[in-house]
Protein backbone atom coordinates (compact mmCIF):
# COMPACT_ATOMS: atom_id res chain seq x y z
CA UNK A 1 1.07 -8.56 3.58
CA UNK A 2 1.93 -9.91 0.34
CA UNK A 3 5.61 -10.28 -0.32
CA UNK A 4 6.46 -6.85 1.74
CA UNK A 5 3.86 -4.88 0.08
CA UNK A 6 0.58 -4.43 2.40
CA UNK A 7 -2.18 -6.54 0.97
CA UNK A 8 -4.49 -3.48 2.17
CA UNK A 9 -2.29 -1.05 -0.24
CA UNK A 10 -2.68 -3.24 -3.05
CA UNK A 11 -6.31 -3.17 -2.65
CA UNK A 12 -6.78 0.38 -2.22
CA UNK A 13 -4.28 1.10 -5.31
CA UNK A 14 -6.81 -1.15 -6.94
CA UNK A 15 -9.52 0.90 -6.62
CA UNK A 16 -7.28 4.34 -6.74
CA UNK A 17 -6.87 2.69 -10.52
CA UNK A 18 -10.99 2.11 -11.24
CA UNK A 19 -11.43 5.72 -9.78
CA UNK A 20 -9.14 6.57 -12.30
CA UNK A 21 -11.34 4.56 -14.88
CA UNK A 22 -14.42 5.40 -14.08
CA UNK A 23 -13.53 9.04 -14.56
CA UNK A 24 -12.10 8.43 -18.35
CA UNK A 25 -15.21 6.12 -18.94
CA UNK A 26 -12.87 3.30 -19.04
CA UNK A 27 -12.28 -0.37 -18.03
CA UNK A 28 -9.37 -1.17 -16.47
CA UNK A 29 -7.10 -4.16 -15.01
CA UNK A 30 -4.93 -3.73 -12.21
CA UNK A 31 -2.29 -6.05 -11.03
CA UNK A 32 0.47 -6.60 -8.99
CA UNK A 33 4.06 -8.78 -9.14
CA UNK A 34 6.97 -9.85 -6.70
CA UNK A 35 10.62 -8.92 -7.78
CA UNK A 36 10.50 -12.69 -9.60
CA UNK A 37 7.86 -11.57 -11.60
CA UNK A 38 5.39 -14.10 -10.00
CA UNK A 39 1.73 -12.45 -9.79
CA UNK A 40 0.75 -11.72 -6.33
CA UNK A 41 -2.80 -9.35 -6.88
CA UNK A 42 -5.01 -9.06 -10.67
CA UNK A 43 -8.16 -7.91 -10.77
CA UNK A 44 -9.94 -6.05 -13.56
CA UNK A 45 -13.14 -4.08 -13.82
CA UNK A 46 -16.38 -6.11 -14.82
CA UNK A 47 -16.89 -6.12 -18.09
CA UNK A 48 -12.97 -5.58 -19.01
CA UNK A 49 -11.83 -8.27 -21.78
CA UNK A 50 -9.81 -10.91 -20.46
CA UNK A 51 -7.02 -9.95 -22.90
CA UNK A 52 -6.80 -6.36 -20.87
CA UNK A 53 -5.76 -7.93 -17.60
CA UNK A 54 -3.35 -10.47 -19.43
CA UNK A 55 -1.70 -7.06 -20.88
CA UNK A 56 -1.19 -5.71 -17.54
CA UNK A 57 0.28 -8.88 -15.77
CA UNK A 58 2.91 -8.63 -18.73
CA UNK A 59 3.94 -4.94 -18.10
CA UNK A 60 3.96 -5.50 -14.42
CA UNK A 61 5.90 -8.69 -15.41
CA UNK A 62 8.32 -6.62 -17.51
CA UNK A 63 8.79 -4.14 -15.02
CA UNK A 64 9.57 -6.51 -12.41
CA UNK A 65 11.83 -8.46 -14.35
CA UNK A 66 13.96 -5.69 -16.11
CA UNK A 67 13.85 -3.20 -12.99
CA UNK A 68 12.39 -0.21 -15.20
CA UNK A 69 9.25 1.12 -16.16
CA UNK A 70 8.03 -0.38 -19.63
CA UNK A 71 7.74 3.28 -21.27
CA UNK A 72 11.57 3.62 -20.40
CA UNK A 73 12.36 -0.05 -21.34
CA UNK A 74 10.52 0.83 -24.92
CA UNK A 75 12.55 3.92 -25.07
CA UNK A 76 15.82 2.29 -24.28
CA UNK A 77 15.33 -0.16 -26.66
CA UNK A 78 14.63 1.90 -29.37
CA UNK A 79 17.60 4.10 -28.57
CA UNK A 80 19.86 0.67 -28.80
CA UNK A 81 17.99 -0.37 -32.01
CA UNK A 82 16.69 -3.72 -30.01
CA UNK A 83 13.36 -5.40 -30.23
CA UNK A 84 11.29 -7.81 -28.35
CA UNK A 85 12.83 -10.82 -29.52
CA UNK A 86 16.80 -10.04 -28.73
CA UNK A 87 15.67 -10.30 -24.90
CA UNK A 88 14.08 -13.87 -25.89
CA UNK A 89 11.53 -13.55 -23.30
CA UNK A 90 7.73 -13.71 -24.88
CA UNK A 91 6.10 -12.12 -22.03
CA UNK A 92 8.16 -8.92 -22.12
CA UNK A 93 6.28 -6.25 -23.82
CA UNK A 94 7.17 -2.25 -24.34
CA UNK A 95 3.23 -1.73 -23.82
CA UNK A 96 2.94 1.42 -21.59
CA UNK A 97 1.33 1.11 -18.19
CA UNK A 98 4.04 -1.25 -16.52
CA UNK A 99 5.68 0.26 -13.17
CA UNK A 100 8.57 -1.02 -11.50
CA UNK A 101 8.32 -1.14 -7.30
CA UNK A 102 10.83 0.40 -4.85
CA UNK A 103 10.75 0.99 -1.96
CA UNK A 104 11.85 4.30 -0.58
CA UNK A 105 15.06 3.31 0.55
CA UNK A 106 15.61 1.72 -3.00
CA UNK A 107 14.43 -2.12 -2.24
CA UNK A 108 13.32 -3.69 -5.49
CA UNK A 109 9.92 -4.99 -4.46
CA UNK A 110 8.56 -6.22 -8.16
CA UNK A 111 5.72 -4.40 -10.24
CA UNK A 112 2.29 -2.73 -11.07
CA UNK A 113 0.59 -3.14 -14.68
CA UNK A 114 -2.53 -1.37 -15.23
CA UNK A 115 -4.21 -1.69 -18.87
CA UNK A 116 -7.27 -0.46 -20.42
CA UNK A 117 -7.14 3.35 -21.14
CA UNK A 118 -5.01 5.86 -24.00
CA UNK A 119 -1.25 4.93 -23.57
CA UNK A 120 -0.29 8.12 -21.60
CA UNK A 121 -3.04 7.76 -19.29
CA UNK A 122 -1.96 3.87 -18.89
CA UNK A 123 1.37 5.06 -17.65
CA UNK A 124 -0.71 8.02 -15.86
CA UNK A 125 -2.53 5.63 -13.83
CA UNK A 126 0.14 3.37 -12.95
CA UNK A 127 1.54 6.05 -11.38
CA UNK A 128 -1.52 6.63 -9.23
CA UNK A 129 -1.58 3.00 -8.09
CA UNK A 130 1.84 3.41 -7.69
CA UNK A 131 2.05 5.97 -4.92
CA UNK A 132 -0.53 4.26 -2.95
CA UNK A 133 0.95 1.45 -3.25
CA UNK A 134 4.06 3.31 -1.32
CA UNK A 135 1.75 4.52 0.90
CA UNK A 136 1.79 8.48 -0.75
């Protein structure tokens, strides 16, 4: 077990995610972060640039941090009129693809980031590795 989440769950969202890939003739990264947004899983497709996985630690970093999913922290900042920079915190990004982890009695466990496909199917995928992750 990693930090309350069964390492064997991580593992098999992992490869729920480059399932996922392999059907949109994609390369993917996967990884997962405690509530402190301290990386506990990465791994990312061979082949996938190195710059894909760092994209997916930072939404799952993001996630984790702010308790939201990145497509809803990009929303709500755009709805306040904020950017990036007002949260002065360089690894938060409004990429989509970042999921926030609870449990399903509401425990904040930390996050998933996924990178490496079309934005929706980012957040799509996340999703996935989400639910298995939860054990659904």
């Amino acid at each position: 077990m990693i930090n309350r989440v069964p390492l064997d769950r991580i593992e098999a969202a992992g490869r729920a995610v480059f399932e996922e890939a392999r059907r949109d003739g994609r390369l993917m990264a996967f990884c997962v972060v405690d509530e402190a947004g301290d990386l506990v899983y990465a791994t990312r497709m061979e082949g996938t640039p190195g710059r894909v996985l760092r994209f997916a630690i930072n939404k799952a970093y993001t996630s984790a941090i702010m308790q939201r999913d990145t497509i809803t922290f990009r929303d709500e900042d755009v709805e306040r009129n904020k950017t990036l920079a007002d949260w002065g915190d360089p690894r938060f990004t409004h990429l989509v693809g970042g999921v926030v982890i609870r449990s399903p009695e509401g425990e904040w466990l930390g996050g998933i980031g996924v990178g490496g496909n079309e934005t929706h199917r980012d957040d799509e995928v996340a999703r996935v590795a989400l639910r298995v992750v939860l054990g659904g």
